[in-house]
Protein backbone atom coordinates (compact mmCIF):
# COMPACT_ATOMS: atom_id res chain seq x y z
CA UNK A 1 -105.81 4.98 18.04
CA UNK A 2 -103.50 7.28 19.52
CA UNK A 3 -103.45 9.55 22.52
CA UNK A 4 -104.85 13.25 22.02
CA UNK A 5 -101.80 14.62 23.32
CA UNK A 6 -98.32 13.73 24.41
CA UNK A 7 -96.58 12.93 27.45
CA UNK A 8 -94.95 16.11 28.74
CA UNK A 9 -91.78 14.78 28.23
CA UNK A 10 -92.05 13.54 24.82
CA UNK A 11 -92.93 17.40 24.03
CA UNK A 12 -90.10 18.38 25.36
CA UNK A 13 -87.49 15.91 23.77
CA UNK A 14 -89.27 16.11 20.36
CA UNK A 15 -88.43 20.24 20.59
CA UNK A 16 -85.12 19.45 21.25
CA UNK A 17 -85.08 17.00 18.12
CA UNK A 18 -87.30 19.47 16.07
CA UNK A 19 -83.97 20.79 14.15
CA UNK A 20 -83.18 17.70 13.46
CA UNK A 21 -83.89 15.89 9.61
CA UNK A 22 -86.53 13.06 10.02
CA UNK A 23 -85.51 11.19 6.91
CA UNK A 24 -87.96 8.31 5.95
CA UNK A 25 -85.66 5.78 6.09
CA UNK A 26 -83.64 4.64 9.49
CA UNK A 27 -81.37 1.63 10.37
CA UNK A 28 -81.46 0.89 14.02
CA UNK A 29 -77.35 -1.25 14.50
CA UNK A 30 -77.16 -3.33 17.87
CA UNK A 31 -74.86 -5.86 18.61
CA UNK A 32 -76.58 -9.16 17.72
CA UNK A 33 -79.02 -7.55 14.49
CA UNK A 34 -79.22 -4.64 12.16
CA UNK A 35 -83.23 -3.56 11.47
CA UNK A 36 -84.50 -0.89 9.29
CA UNK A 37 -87.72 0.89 8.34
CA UNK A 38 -89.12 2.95 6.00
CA UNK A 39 -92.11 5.44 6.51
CA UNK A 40 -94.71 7.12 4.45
CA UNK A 41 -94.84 10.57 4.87
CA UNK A 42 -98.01 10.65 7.23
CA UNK A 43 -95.28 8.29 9.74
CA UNK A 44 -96.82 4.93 9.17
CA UNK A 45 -94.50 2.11 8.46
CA UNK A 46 -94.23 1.16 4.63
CA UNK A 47 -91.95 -1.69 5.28
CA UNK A 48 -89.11 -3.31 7.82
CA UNK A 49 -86.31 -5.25 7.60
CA UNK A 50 -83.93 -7.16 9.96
CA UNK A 51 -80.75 -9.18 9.65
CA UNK A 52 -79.07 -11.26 12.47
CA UNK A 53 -75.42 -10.40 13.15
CA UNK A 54 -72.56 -13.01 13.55
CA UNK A 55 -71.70 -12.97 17.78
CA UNK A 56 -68.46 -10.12 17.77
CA UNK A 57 -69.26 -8.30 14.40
CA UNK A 58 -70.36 -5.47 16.75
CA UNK A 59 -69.05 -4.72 19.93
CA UNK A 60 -70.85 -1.42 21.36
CA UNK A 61 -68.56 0.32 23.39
CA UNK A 62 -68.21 4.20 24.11
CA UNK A 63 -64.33 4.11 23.96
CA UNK A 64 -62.84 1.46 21.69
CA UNK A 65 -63.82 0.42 17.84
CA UNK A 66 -67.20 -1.26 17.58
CA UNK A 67 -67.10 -2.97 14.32
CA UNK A 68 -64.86 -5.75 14.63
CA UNK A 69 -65.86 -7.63 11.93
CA UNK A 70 -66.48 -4.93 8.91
CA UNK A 71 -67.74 -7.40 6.23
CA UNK A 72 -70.07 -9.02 8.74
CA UNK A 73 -71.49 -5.92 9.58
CA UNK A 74 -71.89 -4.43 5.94
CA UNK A 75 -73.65 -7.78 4.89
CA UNK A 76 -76.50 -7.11 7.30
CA UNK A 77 -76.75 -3.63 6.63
CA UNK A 78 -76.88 -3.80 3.04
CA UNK A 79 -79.60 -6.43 3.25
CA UNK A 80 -81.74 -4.33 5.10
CA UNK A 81 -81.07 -1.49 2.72
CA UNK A 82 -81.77 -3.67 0.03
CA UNK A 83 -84.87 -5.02 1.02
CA UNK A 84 -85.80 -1.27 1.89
CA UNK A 85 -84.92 -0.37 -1.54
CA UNK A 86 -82.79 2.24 -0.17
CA UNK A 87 -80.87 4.39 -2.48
CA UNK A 88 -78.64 7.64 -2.19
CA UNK A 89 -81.09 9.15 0.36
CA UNK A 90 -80.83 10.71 4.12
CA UNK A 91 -81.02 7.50 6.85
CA UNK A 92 -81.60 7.91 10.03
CA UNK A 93 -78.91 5.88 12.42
CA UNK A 94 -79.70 4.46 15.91
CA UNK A 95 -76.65 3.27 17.55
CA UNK A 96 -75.86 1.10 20.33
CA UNK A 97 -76.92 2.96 23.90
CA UNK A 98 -73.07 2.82 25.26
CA UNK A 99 -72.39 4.49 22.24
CA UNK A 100 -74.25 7.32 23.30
CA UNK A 101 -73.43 9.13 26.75
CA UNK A 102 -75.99 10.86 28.04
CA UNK A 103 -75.67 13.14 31.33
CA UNK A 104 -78.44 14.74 33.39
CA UNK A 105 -76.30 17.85 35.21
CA UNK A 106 -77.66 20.63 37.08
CA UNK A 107 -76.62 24.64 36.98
CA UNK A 108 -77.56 27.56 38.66
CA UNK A 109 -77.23 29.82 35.67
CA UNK A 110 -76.58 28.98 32.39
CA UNK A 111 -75.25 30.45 28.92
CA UNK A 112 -78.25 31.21 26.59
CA UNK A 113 -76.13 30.73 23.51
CA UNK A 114 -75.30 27.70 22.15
CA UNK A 115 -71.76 29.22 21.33
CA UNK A 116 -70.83 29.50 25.12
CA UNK A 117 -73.26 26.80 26.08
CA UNK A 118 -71.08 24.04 24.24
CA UNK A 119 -67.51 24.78 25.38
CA UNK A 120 -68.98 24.86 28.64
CA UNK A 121 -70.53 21.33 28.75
CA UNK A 122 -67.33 20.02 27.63
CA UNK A 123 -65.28 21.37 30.30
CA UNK A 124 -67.75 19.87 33.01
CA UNK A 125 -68.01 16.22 31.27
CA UNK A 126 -63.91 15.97 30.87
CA UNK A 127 -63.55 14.12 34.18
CA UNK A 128 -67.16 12.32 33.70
CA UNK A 129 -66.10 10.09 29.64
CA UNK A 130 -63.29 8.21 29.23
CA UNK A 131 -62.13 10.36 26.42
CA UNK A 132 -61.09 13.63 24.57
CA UNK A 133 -64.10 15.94 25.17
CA UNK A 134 -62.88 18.01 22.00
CA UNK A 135 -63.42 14.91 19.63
CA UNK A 136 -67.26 14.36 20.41
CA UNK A 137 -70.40 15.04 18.76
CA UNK A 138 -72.57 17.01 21.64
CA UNK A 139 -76.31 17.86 21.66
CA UNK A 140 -78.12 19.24 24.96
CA UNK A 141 -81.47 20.22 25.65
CA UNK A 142 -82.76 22.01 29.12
CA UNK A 143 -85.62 21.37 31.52
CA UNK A 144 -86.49 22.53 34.79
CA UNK A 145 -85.55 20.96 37.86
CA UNK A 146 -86.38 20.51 41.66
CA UNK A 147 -85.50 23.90 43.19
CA UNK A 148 -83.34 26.61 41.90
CA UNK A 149 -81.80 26.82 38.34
CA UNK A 150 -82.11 24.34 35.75
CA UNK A 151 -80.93 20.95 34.52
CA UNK A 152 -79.05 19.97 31.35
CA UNK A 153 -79.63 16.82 29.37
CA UNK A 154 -76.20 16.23 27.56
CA UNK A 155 -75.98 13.66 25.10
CA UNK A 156 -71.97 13.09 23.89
CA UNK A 157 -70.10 10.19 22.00
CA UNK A 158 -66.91 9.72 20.38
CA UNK A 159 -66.73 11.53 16.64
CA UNK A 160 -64.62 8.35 15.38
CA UNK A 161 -66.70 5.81 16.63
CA UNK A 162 -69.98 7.05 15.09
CA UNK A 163 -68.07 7.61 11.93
CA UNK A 164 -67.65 3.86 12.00
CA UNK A 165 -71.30 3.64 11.68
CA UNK A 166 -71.66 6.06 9.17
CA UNK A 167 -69.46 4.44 6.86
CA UNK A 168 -71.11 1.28 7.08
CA UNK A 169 -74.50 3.36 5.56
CA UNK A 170 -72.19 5.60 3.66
CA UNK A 171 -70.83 2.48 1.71
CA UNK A 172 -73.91 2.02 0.29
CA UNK A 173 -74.43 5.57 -0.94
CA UNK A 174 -76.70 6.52 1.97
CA UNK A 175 -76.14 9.77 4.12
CA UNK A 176 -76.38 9.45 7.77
CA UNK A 177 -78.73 12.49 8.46
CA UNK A 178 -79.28 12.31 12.00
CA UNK A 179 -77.54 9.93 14.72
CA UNK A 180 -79.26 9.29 17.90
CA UNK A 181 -79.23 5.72 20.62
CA UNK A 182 -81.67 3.21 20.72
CA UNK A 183 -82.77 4.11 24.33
CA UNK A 184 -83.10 8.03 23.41
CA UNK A 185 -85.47 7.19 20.69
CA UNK A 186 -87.39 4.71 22.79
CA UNK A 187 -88.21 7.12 25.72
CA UNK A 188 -90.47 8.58 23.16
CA UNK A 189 -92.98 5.42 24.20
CA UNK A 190 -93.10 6.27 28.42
CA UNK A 191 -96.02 8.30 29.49
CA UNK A 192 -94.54 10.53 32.17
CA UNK A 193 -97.59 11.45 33.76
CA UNK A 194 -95.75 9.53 36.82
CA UNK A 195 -92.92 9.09 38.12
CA UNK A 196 -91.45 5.88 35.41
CA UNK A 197 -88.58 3.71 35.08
CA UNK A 198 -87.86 2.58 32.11
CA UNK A 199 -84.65 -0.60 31.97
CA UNK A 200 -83.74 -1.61 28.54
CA UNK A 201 -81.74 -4.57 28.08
CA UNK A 202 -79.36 -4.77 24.54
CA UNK A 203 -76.73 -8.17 24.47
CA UNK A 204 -74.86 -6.98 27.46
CA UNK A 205 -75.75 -3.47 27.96
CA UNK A 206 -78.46 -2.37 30.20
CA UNK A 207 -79.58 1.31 30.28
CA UNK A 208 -81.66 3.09 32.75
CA UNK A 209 -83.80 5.98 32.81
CA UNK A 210 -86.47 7.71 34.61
CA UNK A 211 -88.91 10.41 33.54
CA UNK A 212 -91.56 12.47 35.42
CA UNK A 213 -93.45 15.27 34.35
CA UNK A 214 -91.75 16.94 31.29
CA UNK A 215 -88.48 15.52 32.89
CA UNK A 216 -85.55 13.32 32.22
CA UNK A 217 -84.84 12.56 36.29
CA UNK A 218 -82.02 10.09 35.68
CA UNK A 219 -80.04 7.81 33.28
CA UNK A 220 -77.57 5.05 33.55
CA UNK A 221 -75.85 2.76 31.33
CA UNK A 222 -74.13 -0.05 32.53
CA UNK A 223 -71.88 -3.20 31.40
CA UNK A 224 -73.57 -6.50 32.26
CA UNK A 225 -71.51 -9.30 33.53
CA UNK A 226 -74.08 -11.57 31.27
CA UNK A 227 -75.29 -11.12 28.01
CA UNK A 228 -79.12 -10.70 28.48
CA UNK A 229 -79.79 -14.95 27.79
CA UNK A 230 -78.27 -15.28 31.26
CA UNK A 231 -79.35 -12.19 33.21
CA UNK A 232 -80.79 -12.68 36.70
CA UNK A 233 -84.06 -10.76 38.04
CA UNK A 234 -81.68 -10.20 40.78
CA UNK A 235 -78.94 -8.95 38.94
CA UNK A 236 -81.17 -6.58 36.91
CA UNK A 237 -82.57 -5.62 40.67
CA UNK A 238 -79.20 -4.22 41.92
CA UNK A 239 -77.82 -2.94 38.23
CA UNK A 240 -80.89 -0.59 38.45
CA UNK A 241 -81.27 0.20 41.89
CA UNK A 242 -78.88 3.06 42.57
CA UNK A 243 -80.66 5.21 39.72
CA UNK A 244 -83.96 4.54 41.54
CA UNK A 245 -82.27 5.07 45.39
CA UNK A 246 -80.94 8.48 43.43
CA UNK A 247 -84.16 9.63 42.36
CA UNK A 248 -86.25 8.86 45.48
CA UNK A 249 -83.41 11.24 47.66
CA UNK A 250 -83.52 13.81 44.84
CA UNK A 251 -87.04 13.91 44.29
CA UNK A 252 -88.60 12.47 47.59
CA UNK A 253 -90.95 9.72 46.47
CA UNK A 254 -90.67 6.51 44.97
CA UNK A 255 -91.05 5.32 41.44
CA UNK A 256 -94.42 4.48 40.02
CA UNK A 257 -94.37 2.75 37.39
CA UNK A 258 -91.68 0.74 35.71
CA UNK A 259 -91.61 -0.73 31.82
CA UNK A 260 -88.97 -3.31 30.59
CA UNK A 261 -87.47 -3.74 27.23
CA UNK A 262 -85.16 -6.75 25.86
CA UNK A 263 -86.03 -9.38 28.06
CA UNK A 264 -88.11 -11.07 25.74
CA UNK A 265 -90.51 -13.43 27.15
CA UNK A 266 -88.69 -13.51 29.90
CA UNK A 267 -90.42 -10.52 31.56
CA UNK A 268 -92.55 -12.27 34.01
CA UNK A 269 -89.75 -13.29 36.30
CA UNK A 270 -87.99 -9.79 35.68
CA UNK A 271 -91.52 -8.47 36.87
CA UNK A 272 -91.96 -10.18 39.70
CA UNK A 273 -88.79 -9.38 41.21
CA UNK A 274 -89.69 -5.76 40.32
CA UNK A 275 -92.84 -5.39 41.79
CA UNK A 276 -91.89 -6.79 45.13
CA UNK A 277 -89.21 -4.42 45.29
CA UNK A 278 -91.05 -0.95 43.99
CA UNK A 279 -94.14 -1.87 44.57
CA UNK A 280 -95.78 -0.54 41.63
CA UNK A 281 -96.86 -2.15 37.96
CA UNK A 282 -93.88 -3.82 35.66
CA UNK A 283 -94.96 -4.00 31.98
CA UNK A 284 -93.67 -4.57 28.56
CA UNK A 285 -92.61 -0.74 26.95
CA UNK A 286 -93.95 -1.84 23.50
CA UNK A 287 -96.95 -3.78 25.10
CA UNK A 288 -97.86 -0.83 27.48
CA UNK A 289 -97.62 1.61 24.90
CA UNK A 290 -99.85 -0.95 22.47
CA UNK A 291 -102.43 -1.25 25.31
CA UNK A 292 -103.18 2.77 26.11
CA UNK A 293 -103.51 3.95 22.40
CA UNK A 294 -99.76 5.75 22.23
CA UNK A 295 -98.98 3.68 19.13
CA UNK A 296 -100.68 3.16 15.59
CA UNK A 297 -101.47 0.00 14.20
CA UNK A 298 -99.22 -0.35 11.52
CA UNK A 299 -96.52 -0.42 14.21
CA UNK A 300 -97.45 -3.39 15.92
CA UNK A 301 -95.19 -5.48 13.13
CA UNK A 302 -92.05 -3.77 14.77
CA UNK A 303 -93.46 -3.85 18.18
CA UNK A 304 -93.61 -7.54 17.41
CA UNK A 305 -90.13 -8.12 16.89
CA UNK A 306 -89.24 -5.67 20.38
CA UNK A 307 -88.00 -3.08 18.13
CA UNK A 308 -88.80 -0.41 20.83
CA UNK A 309 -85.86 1.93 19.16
CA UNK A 310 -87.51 2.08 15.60
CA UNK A 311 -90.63 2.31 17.15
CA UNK A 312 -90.23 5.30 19.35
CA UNK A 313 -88.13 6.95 15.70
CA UNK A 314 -91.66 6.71 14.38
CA UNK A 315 -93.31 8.48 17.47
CA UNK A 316 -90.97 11.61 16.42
CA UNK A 317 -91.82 11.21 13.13
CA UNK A 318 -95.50 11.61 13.28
């Protein structure tokens, strides 16, 4: 059973995808698996595949090459493809989160254009990513904000660095027709009727973001010190603080909720430490969003296997 209507939120980011092709295959690439699934035309899930990844095939980084080992990397893809029976169609690619940068900036007046709107975002991120602003793929999307004028959700990566993706799905005769992260896709599962914090956890990656009310309020991704195996509830504790310190200034009041991905069975200590410090409820994203009706059935199989990116690819789908 699913919810009779959407988080605000979700609304919003699913008009900003709306342009966007919603092929009915995608291939979600992280750095220890590759998973893919394919969906019926009404959005359920026809069938899923995942391969494990040898440890350094895939390095996610937004500056330097990510596939490090290439035949590694096309093995698992192609054996997701091929148990997906995929074949010269559109895929749609979720990348690693540092792949993606994503920016929450605020104006006081902004270009309604697109064609003044985009040289203008990349002259205010040049000192903010570690690269060329005029070699990046850019999408933004706007939403109000607290006060005057209006906030910007940027999302930017490196043009040669996704094309390393694509060619791994290009090899096989496939067409990358839309690229997006992991975490962008799985903010589709939060219910923003409060204030909530969702921290996802990917090998050594951990990405933060909070959402309230039709609004993205914050995001941060970080490096880890640790790959996940060996993360501390403390260390998650002051990785994702300063996003949470950030809001409550910004917005005045705390954060009410808080959801987890990537920690595996491992949550309950991650939780604990969580609680005491927000005081508010620490759940599972996939199991949350199983519990109050968001999801269909035939997605529990890749809520299962904490495939929270595919997942929320389906929410925009349906």
């Amino acid at each position: 059973m699913q919810r009779s209507s959407q988080p605000a939120f979700l609304r919003r980011f699913t008009r900003w995808m709306e342009a966007t092709p919603h092929p009915p295959l995608a291939v979600e690439i992280s750095a220890d698996r590759v998973a893919g699934a394919r969906f019926a035309r009404t959005g359920a899930v026809e069938s899923f595949a995942v391969a494990e990844l040898a440890k350094g095939a895939v390095v996610p980084s937004a500056i330097e090459a990510n596939i490090l080992n290439v035949q590694a990397a096309t093995d698992a893809v192609r054996s997701v493809c091929q148990a997906l029976d995929a074949k010269a169609e559109d895929v749609a690619l979720l990348l690693p989160d540092p792949v993606i940068r994503v920016f929450v900036q605020h104006f006081d007046d902004f270009p309604r254009t697109s064609q003044e709107a985009l040289p203008m975002l990349r002259w205010r991120l040049k000192k903010s990513v570690p690269f060329e602003v005029e070699e990046t793929l850019l999408s933004y999307m706007k939403q109000p904000t607290k006060g005057e004028g209006l906030d910007v959700v940027t999302a930017i990566a490196r043009l040669r660095i996704v094309k390393e993706y694509e060619a791994l799905v290009e090899g096989l005769g496939l067409r990358p027709g839309v690229v997006l992260s992991s975490m962008l896709a799985a903010i589709s599962l939060l219910d923003d009727r409060k204030p909530t914090m969702l921290s996802r956890v990917s090998g050594t990656s951990l990405t933060t973001a909070i959402v309230r009310d039709g609004v993205l309020a914050g995001y941060r991704c970080t490096e880890l010190p640790v790959h996940v195996d060996s993360l501390t509830p403390q260390l998650l504790l002051e990785e994702v603080y300063p996003l949470a310190a950030y809001y409550q200034d910004t917005w005045q009041e705390g954060i009410q909720a808080v959801r987890v991905a990537g920690v595996g069975n491992r949550l309950p200590a991650f939780a604990q430490a969580l609680e005491e410090e927000f005081k508010c409820e620490v759940r599972s994203l996939l199991n949350a969003a199983v519990s109050d009706g968001s999801l269909r059935a035939d997605a529990r199989p890749l809520a299962d296997r904490e495939l929270e990116g595919l997942v929320g690819w389906m929410l925009h789908r349906s």
